[in-house]
C-alpha atoms as a PDB file:
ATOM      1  CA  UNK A   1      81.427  30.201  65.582  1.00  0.00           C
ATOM      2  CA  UNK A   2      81.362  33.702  67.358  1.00  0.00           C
ATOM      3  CA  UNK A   3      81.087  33.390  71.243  1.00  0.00           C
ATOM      4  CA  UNK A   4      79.222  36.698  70.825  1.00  0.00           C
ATOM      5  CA  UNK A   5      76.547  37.844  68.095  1.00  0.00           C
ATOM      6  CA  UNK A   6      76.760  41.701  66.910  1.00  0.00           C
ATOM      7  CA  UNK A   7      73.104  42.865  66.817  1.00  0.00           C
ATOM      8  CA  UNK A   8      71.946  46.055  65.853  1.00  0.00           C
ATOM      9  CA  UNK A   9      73.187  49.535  65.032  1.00  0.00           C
ATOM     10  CA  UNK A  10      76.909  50.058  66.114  1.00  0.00           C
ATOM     11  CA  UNK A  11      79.407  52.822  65.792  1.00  0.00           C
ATOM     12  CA  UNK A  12      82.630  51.411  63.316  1.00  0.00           C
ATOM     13  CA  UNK A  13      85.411  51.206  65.518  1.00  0.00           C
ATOM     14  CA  UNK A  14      88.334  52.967  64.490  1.00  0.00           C
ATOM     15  CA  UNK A  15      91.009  49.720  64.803  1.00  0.00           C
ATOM     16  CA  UNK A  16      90.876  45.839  64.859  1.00  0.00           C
ATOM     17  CA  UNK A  17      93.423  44.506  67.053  1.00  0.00           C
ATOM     18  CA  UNK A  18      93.358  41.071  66.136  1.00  0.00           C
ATOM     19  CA  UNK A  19      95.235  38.409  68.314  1.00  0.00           C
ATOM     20  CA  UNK A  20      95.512  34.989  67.850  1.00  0.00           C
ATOM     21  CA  UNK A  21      95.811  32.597  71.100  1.00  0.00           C
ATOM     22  CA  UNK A  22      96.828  28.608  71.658  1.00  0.00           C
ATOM     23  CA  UNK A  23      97.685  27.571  75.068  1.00  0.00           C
ATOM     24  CA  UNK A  24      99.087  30.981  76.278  1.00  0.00           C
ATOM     25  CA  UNK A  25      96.942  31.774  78.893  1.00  0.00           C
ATOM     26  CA  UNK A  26     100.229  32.709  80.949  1.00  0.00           C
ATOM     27  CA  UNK A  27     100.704  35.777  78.906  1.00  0.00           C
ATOM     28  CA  UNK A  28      97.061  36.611  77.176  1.00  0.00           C
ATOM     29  CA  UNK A  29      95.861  38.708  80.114  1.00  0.00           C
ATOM     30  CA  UNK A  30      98.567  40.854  79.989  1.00  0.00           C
ATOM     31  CA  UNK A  31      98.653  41.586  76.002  1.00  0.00           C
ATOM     32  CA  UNK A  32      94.981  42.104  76.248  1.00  0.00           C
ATOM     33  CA  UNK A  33      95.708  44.936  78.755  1.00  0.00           C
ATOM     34  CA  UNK A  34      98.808  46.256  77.277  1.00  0.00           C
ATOM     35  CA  UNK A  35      95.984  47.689  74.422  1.00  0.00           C
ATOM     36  CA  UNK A  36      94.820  49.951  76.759  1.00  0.00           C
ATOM     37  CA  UNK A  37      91.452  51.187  77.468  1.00  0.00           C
ATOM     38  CA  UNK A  38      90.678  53.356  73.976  1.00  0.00           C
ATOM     39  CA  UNK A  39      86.567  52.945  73.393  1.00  0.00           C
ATOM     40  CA  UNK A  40      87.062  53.199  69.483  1.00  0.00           C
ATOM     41  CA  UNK A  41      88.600  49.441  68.957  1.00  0.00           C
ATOM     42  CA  UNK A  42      87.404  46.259  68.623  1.00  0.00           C
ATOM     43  CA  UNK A  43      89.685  43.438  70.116  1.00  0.00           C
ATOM     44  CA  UNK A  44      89.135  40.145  68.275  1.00  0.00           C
ATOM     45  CA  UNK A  45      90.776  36.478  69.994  1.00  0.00           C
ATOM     46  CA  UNK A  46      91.376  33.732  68.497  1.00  0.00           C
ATOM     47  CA  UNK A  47      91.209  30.927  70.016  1.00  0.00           C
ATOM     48  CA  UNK A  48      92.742  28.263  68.443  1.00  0.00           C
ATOM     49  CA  UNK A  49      92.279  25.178  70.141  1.00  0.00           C
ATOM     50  CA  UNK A  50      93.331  26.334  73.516  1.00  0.00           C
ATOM     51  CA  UNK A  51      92.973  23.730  76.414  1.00  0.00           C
ATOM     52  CA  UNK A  52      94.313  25.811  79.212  1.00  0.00           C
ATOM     53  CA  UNK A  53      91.660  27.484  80.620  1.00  0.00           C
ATOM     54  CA  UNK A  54      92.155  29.969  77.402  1.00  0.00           C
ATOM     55  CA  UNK A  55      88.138  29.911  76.750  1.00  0.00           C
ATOM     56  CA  UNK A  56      86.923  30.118  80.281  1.00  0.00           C
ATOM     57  CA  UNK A  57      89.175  33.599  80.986  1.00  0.00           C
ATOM     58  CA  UNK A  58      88.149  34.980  77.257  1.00  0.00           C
ATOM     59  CA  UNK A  59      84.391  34.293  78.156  1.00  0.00           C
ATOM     60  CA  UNK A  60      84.785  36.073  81.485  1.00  0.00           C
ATOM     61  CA  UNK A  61      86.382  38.870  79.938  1.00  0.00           C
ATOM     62  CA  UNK A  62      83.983  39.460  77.325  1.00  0.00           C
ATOM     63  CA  UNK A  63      81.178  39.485  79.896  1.00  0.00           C
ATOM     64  CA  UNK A  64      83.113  42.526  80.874  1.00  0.00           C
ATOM     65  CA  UNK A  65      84.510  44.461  77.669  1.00  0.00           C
ATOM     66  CA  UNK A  66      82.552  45.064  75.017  1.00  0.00           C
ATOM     67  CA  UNK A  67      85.112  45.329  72.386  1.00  0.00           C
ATOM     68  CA  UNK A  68      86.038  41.803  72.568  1.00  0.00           C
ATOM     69  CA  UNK A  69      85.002  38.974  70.122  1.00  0.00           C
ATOM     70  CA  UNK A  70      85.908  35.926  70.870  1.00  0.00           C
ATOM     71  CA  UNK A  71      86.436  33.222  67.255  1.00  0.00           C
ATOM     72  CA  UNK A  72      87.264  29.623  66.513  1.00  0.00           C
ATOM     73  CA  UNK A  73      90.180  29.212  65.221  1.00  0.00           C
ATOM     74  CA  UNK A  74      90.745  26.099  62.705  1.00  0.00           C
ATOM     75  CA  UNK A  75      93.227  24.409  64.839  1.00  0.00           C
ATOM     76  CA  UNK A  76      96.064  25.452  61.971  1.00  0.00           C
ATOM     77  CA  UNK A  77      98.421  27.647  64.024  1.00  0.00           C
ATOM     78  CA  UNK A  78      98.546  31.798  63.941  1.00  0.00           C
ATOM     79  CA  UNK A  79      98.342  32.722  60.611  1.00  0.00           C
ATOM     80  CA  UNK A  80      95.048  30.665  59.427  1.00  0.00           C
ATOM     81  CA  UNK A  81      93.560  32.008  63.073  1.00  0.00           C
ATOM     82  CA  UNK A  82      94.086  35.947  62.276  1.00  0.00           C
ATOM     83  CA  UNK A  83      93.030  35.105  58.599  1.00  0.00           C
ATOM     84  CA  UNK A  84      89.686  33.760  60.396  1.00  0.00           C
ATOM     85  CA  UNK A  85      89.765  36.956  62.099  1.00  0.00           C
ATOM     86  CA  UNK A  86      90.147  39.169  59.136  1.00  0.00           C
ATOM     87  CA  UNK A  87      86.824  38.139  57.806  1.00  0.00           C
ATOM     88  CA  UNK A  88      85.205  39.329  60.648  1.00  0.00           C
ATOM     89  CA  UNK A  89      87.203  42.611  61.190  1.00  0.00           C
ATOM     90  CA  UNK A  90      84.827  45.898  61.019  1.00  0.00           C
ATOM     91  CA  UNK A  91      87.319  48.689  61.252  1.00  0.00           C
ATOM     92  CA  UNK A  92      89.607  50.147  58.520  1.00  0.00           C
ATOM     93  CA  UNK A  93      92.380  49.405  59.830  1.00  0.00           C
ATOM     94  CA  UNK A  94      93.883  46.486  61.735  1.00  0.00           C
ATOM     95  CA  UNK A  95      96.435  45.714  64.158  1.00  0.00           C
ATOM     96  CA  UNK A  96      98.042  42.602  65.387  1.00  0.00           C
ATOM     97  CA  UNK A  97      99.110  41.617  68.198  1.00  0.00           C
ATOM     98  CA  UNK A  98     100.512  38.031  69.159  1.00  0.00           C
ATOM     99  CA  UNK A  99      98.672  36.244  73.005  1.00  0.00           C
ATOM    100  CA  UNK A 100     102.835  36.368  74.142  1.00  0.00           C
ATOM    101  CA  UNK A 101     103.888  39.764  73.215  1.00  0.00           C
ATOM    102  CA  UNK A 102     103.058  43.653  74.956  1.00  0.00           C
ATOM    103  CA  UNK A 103     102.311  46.959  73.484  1.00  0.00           C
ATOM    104  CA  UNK A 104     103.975  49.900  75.491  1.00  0.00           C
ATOM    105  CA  UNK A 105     101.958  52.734  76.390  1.00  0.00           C
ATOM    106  CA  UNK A 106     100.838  54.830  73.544  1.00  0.00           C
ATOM    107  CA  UNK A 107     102.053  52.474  70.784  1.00  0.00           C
ATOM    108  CA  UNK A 108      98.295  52.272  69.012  1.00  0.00           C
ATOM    109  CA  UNK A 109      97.943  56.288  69.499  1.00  0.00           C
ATOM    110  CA  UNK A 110     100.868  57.023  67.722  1.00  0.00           C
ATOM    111  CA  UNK A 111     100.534  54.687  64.958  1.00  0.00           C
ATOM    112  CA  UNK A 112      96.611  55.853  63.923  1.00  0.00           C
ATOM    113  CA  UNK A 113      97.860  59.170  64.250  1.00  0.00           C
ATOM    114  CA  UNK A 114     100.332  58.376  61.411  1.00  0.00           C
ATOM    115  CA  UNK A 115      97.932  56.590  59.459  1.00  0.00           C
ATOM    116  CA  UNK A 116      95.635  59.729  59.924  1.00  0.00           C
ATOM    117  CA  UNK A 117      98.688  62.181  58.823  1.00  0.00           C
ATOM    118  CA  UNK A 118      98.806  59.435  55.270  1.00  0.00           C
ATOM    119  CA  UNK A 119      95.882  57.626  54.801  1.00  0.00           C
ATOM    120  CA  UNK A 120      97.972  56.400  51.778  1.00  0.00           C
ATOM    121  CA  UNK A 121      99.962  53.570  53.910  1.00  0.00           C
ATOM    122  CA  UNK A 122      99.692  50.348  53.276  1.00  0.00           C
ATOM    123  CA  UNK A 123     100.921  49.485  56.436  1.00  0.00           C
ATOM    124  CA  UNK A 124     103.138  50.624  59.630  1.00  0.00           C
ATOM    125  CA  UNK A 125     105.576  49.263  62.111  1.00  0.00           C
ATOM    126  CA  UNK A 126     107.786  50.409  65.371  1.00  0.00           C
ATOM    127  CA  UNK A 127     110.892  48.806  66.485  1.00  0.00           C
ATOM    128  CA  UNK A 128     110.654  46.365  69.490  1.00  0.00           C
ATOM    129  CA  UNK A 129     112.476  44.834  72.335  1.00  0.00           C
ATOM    130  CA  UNK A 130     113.950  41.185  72.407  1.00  0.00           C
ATOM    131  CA  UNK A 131     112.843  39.586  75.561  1.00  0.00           C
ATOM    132  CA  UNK A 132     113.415  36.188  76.826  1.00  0.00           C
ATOM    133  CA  UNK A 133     110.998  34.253  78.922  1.00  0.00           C
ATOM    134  CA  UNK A 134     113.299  34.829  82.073  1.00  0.00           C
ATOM    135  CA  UNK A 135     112.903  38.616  81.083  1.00  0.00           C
ATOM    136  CA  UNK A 136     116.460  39.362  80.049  1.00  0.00           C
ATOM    137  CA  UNK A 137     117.177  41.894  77.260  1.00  0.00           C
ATOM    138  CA  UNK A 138     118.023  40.659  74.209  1.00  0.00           C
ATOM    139  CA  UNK A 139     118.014  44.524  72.751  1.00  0.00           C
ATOM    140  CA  UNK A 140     115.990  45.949  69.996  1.00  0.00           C
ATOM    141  CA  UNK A 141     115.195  44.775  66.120  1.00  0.00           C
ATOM    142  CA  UNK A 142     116.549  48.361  64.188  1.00  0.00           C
ATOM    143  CA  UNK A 143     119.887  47.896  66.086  1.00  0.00           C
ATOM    144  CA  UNK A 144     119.873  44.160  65.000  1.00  0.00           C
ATOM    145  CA  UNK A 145     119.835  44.586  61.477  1.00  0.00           C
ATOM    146  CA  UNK A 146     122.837  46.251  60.034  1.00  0.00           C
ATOM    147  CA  UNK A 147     121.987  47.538  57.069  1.00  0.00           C
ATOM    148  CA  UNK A 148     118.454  49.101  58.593  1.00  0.00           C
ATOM    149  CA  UNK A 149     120.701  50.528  61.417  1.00  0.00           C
ATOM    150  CA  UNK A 150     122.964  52.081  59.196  1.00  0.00           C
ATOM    151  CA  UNK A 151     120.068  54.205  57.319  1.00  0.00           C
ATOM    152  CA  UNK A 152     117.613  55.026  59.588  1.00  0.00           C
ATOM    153  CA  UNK A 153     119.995  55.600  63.055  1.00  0.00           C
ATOM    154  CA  UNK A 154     119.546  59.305  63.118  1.00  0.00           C
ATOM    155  CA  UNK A 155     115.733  59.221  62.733  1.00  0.00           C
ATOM    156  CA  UNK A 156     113.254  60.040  65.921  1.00  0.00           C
ATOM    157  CA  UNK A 157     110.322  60.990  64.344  1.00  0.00           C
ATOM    158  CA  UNK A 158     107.922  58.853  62.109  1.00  0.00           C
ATOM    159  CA  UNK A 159     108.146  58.761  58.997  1.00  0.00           C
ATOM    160  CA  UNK A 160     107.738  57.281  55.091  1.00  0.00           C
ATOM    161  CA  UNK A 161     110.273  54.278  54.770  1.00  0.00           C
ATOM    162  CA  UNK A 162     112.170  54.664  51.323  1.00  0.00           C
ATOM    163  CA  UNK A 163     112.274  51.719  49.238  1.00  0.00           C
ATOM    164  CA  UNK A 164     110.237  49.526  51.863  1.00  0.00           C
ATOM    165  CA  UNK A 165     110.208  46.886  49.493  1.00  0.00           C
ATOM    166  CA  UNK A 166     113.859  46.477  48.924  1.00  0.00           C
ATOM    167  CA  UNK A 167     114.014  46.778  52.732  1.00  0.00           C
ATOM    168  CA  UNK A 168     112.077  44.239  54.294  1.00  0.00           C
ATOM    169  CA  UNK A 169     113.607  42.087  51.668  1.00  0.00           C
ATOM    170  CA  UNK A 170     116.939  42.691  52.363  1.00  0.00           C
ATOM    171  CA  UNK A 171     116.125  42.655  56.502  1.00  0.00           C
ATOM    172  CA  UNK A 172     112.943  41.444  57.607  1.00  0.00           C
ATOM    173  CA  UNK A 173     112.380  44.125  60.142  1.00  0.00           C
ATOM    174  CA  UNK A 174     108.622  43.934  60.747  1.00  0.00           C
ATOM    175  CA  UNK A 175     107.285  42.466  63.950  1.00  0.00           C
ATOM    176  CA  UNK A 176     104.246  41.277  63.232  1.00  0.00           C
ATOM    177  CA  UNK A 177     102.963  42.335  67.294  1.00  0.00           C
ATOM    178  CA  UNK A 178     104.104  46.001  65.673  1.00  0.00           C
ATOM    179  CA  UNK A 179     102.006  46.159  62.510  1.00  0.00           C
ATOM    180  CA  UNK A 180      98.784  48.047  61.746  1.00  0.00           C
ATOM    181  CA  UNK A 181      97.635  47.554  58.002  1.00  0.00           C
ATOM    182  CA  UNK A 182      94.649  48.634  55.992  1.00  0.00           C
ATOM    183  CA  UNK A 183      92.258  46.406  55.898  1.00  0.00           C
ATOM    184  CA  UNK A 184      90.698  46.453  52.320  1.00  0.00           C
ATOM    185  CA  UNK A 185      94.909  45.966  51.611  1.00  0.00           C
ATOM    186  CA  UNK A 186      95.098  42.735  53.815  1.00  0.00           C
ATOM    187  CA  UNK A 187      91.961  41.711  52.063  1.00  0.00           C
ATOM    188  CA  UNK A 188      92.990  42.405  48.463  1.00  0.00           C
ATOM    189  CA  UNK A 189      96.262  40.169  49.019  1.00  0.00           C
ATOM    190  CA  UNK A 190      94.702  37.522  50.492  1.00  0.00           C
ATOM    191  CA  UNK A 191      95.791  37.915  54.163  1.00  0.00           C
ATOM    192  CA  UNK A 192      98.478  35.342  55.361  1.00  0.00           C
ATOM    193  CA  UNK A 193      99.990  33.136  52.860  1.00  0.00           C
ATOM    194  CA  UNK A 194      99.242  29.854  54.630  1.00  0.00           C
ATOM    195  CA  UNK A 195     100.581  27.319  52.545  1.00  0.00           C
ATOM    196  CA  UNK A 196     104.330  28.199  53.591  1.00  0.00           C
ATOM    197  CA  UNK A 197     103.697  27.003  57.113  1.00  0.00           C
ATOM    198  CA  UNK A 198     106.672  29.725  58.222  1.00  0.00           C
ATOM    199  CA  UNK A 199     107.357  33.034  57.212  1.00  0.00           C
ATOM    200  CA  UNK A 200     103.980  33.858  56.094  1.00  0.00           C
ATOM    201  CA  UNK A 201     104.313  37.114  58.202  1.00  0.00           C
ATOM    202  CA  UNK A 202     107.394  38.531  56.085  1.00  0.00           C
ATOM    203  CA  UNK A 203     105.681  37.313  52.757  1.00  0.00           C
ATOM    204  CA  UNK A 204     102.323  39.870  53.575  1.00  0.00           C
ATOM    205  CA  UNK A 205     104.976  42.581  54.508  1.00  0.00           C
ATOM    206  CA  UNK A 206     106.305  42.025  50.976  1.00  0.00           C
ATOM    207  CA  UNK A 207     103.304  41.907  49.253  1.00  0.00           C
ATOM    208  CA  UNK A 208     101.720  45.001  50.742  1.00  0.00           C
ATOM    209  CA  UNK A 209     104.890  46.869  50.789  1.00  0.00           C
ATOM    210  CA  UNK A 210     104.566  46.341  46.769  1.00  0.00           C
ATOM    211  CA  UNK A 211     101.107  47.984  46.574  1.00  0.00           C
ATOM    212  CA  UNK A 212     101.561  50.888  48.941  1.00  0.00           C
ATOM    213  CA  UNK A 213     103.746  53.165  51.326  1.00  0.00           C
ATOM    214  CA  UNK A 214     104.770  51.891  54.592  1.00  0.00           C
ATOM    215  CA  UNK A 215     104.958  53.726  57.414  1.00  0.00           C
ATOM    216  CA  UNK A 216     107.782  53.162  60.642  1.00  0.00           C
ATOM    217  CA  UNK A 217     107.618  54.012  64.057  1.00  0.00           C
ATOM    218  CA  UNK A 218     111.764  54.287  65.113  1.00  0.00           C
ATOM    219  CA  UNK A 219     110.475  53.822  68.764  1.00  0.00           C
ATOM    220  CA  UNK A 220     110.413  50.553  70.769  1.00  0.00           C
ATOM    221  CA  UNK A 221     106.921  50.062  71.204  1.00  0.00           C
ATOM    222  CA  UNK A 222     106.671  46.839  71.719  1.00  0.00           C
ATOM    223  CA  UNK A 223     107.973  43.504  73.690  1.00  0.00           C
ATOM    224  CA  UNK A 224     108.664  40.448  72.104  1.00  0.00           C
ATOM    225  CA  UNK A 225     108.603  37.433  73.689  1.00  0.00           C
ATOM    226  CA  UNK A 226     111.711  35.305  72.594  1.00  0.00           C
ATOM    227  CA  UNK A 227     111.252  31.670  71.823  1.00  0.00           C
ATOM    228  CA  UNK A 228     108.446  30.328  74.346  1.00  0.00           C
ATOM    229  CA  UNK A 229     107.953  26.320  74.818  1.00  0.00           C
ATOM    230  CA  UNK A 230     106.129  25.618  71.552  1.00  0.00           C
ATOM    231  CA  UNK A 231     106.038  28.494  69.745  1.00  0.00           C
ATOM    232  CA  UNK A 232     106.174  28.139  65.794  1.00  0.00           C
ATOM    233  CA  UNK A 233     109.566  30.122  64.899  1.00  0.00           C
ATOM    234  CA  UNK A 234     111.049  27.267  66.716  1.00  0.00           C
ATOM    235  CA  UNK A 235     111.245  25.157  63.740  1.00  0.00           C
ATOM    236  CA  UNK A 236     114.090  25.958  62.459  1.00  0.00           C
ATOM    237  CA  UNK A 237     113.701  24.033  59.280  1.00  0.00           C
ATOM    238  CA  UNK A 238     110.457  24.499  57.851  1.00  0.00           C
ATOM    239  CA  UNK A 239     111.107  27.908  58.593  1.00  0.00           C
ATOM    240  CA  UNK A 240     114.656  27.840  56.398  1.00  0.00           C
ATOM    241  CA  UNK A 241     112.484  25.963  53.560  1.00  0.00           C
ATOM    242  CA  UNK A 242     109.718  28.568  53.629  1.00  0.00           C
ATOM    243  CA  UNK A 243     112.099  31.384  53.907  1.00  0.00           C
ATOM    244  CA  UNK A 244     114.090  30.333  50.581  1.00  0.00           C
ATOM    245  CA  UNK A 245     110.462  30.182  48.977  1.00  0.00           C
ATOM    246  CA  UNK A 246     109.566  33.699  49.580  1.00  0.00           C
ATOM    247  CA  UNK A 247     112.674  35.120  48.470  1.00  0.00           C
ATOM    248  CA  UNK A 248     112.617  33.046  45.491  1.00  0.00           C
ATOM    249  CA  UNK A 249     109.278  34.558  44.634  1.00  0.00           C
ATOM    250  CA  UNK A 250     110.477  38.219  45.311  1.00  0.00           C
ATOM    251  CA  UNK A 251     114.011  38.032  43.876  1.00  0.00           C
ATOM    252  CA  UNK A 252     112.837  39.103  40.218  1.00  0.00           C
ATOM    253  CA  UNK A 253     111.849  42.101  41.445  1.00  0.00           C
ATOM    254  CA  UNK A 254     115.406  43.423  42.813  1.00  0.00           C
ATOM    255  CA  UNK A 255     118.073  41.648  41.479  1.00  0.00           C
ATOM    256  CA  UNK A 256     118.961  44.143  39.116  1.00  0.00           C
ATOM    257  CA  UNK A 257     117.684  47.359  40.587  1.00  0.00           C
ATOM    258  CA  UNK A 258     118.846  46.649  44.133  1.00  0.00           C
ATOM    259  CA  UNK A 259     121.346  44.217  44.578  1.00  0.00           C
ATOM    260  CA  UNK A 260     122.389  44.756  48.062  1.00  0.00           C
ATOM    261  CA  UNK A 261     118.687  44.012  49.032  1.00  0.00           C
ATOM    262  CA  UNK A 262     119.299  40.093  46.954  1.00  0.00           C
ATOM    263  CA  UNK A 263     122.665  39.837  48.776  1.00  0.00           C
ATOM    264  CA  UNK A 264     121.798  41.169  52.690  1.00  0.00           C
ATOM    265  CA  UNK A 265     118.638  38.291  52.129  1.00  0.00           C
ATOM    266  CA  UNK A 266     121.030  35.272  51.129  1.00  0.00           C
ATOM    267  CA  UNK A 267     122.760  35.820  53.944  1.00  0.00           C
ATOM    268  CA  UNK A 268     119.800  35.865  55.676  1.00  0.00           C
ATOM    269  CA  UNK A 269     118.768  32.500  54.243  1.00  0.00           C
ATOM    270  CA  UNK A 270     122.511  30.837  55.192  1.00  0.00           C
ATOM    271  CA  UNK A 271     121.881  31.820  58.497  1.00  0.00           C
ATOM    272  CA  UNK A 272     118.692  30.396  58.719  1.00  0.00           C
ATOM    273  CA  UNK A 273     120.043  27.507  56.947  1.00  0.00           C
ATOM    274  CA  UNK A 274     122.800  27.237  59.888  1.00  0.00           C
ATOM    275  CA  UNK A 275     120.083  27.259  63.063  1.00  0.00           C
ATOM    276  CA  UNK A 276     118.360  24.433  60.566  1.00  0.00           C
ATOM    277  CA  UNK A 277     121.534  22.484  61.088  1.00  0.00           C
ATOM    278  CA  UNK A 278     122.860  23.789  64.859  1.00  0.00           C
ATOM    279  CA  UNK A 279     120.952  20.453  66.246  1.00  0.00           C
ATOM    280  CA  UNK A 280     122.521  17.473  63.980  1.00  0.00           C
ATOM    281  CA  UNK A 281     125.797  19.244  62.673  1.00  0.00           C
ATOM    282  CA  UNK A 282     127.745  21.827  63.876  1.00  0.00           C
ATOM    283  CA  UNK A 283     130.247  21.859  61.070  1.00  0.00           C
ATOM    284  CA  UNK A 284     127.828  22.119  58.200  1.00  0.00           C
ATOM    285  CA  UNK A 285     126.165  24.964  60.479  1.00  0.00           C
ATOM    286  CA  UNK A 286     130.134  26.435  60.792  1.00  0.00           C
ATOM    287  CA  UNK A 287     129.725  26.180  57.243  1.00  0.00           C
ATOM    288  CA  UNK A 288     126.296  28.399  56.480  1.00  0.00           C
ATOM    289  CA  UNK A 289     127.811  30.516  59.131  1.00  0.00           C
ATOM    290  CA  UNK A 290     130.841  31.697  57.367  1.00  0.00           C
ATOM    291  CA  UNK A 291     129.024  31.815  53.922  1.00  0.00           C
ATOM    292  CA  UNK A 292     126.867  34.512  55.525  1.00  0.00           C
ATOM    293  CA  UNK A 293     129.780  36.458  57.010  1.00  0.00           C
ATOM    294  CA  UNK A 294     131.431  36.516  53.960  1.00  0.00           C
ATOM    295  CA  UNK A 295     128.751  37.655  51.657  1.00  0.00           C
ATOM    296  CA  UNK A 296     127.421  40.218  54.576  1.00  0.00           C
ATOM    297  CA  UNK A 297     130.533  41.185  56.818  1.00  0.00           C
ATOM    298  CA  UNK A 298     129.087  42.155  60.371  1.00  0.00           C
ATOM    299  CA  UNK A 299     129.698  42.407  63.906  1.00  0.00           C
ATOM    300  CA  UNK A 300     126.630  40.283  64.174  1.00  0.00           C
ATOM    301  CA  UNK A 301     127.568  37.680  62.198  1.00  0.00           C
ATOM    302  CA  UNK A 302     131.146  36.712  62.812  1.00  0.00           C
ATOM    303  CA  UNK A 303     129.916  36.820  66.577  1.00  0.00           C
ATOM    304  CA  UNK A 304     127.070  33.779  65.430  1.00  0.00           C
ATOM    305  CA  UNK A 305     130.235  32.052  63.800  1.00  0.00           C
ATOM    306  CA  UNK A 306     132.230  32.467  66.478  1.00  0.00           C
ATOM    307  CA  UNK A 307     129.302  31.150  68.943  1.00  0.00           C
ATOM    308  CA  UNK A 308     129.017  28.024  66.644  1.00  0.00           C
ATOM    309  CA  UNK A 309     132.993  27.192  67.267  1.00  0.00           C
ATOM    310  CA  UNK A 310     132.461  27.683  70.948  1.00  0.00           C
ATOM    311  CA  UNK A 311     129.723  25.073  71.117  1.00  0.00           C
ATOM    312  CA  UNK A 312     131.317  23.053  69.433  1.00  0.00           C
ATOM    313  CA  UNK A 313     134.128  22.559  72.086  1.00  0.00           C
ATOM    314  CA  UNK A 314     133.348  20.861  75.072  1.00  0.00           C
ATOM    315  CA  UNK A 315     133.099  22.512  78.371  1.00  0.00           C
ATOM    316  CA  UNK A 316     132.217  25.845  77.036  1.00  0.00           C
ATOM    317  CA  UNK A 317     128.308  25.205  77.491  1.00  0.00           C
ATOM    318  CA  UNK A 318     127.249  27.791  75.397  1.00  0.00           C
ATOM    319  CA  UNK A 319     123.492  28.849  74.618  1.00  0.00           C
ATOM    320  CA  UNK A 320     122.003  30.102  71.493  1.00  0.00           C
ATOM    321  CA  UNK A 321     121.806  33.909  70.807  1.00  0.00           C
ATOM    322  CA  UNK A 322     119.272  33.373  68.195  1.00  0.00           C
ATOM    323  CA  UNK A 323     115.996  35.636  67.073  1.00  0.00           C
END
């Protein structure tokens, strides 16, 4: 399964940074280097069914570096790929790191030297920058959710995030190209829910952000690539349909104790219940659309409405602003 065998007596590396690859050749190189050159971390691809020439530039490449492994995936899509991965991980602490995304400079310094500071986290994450394949700036993820904005504007330093769980509920503000996690946490929970298909990512935020302290980064540290030809978060429903299953299982948990987290996540759900429907109804999508606005007023929001009613008129020609 492993293009390369480990033999003999090696020093642990310090990280994992595990990255999961299918047909994106066009970007893979350049995550791989946006890493940097640190000797203390093990780089592990997998390669999930890649016929693009994927296998032939990972082989060269691990010819050259050292720290890269090269895996099978199971032809399943990211998440059963970096669970593949997992097993083989060696360091205490792993990373991820999506084939179509880039780490800025520093990014994995900063974050083990936060882990260092409190070995107690579960987990940590930095902002990151919107990017769409013609390179235009979409902005960042803190400034896109309102609620996160609101509470953490003033910070510049890292620090503890107070009452994670309720957060990432509320606003799914993790980037999963951000993330470095324990490993003997990702291992406890299971790694990647599989079964949902969608949202998986957000579902191992919540679970490990209900065992242990989570750590953010308010620094873009990372760019993500927006919406590439063929990439999974383009299903708009099973992604609605997986979403409304993992906030069904969290709900319990918060409804009572923090209700703004239960309301900021319905609207979350409308919305995503809206892009479901953009394609075969605009009116039902109106619909979602205002529900969300009126249970979460925003800037953000009545703009998405608004967009809706605009593409719905003919002539205007507009394009979706979606994440």
């Amino acid at each position: 399964m492993f293009a390369k065998e480990i033999t003999g007596p090696e020093t642990v590396p310090q990280v994992t940074v595990i990255i999961p690859a299918r047909n994106a050749l066009a970007w893979l190189p350049d995550a791989i280097a946006s890493i940097g050159p640190g000797p203390s971390v093990e780089i592990i691809v997998t390669d999930d069914g890649s016929d693009d020439g994927t296998a032939e530039y990972l082989a060269g490449l691990a010819a050259r570096d050292p720290r890269l492994v090269v895996m099978a995936g199971p032809r399943k899509g990211p998440s059963p790929a970096r669970n593949v991965a997992l097993e083989r991980v060696r360091a205490p602490l792993v990373a991820f790191l999506d084939a179509d995304d880039r780490w800025c400079p520093g990014k994995l310094a900063t974050q083990l030297a936060l882990h260092a500071a409190h070995p107690e986290i579960g987990f940590s994450f930095t902002d990151y920058r919107h990017l769409t394949p013609e390179s235009e700036d979409r902005g960042t993820c803190f400034a896109f959710w309102p609620s996160f904005s609101a509470r953490n504007a003033r910070r510049t330093e890292a620090f503890l995030l107070p009452d994670a769980f309720a957060h990432i509920y509320g606003e799914n503000v993790v980037g999963t190209s951000t993330v470095i996690a324990r490993t003997d946490l990702l291992r406890e929970v299971g790694g990647f829910r599989t079964s949902l298909g969608s949202a998986e990512d957000w579902d191992l935020w919540l679970k490990l952000a209900s065992r242990a302290p989570v750590g953010c980064v308010p620094r873009v540290l990372c760019d993500y690539l927006m919406q590439r030809s063929g990439s999974v978060s383009k299903n708009t429903g099973r992604r609605a349909a997986a979403m409304r299953a993992v906030a069904g299982a969290y709900r319990p948990r918060l409804v009572e104790k923090e209700p703004w987290a239960v309301g900021a996540c319905e609207s979350r759900l409308l919305v995503a219940e809206a892009e479901a429907r953009e394609g075969n109804s605009l009116l039902s999508a109106l619909w979602f659309r205002l529900l969300a606005l009126t249970l979460t007023p925003s800037l953000r929001n009545a703009r998405e409405a608004a967009h809706v009613v605009a593409t719905s008129i003919p002539g205007t020609g507009g394009t979706s602003r979606r994440r």
